[in-house]
C-alpha atoms as a PDB file:
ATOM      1  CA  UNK A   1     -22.090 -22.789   9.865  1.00  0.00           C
ATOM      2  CA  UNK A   2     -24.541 -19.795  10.748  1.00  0.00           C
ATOM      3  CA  UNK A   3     -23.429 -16.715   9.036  1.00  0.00           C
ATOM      4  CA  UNK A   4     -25.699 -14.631  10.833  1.00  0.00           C
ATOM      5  CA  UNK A   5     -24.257 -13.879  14.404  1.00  0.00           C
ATOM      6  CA  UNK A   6     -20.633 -12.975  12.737  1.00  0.00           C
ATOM      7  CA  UNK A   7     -22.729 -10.612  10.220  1.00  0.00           C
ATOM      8  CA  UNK A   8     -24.590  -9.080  13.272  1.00  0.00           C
ATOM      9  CA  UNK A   9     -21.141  -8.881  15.331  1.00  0.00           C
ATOM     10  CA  UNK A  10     -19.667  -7.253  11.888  1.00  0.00           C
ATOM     11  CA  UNK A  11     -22.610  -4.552  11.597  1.00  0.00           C
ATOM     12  CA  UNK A  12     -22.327  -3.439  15.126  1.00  0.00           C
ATOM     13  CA  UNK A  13     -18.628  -3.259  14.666  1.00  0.00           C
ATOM     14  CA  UNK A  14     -19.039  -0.752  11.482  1.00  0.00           C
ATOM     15  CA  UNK A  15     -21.545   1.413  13.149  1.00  0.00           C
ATOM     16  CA  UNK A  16     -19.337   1.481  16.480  1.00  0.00           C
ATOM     17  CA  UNK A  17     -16.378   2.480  13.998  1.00  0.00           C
ATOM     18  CA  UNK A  18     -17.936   4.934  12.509  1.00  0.00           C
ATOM     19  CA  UNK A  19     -19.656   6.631  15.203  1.00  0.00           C
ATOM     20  CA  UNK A  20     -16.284   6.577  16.343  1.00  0.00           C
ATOM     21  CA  UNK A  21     -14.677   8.423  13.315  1.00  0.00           C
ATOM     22  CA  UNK A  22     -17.540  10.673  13.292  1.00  0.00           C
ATOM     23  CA  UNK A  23     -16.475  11.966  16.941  1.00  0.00           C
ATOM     24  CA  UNK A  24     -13.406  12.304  16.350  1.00  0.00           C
ATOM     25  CA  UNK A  25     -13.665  14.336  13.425  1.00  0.00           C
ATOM     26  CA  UNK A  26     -16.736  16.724  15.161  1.00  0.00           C
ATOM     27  CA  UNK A  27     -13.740  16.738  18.210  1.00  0.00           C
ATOM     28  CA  UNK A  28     -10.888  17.763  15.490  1.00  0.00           C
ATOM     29  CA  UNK A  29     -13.242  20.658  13.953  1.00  0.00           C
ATOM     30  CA  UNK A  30     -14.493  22.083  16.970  1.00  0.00           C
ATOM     31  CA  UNK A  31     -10.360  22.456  18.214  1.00  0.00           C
ATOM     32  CA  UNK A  32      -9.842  23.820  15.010  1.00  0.00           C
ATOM     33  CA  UNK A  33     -12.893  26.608  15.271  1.00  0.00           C
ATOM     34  CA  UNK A  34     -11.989  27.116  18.539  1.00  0.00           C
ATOM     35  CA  UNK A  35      -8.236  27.373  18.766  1.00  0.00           C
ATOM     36  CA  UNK A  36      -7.141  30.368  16.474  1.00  0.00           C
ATOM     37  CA  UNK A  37      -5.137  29.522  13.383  1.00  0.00           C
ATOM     38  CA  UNK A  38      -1.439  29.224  14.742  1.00  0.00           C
ATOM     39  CA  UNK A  39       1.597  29.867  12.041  1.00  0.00           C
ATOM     40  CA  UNK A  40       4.317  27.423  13.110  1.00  0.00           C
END
């Protein structure tokens, strides 16, 4: 069996991820500096 399409497939998976986590956390900062700090 050829390893090296799953590897490829599992690479651009992992970037895709974490491109995605990094957004989401840039998203979740920029609410947090622009939404002033609520007390609940």
């Amino acid at each position: 069996m050829d390893k090296k399409p799953v590897m490829k497939d599992l690479i651009v998976l992992w970037i895709a991820l974490t491109a995605l986590v990094c957004a989401a956390l840039n998203l979740h900062i920029s609410l947090n500096m622009l939404e002033p700090k609520r007390e609940e």
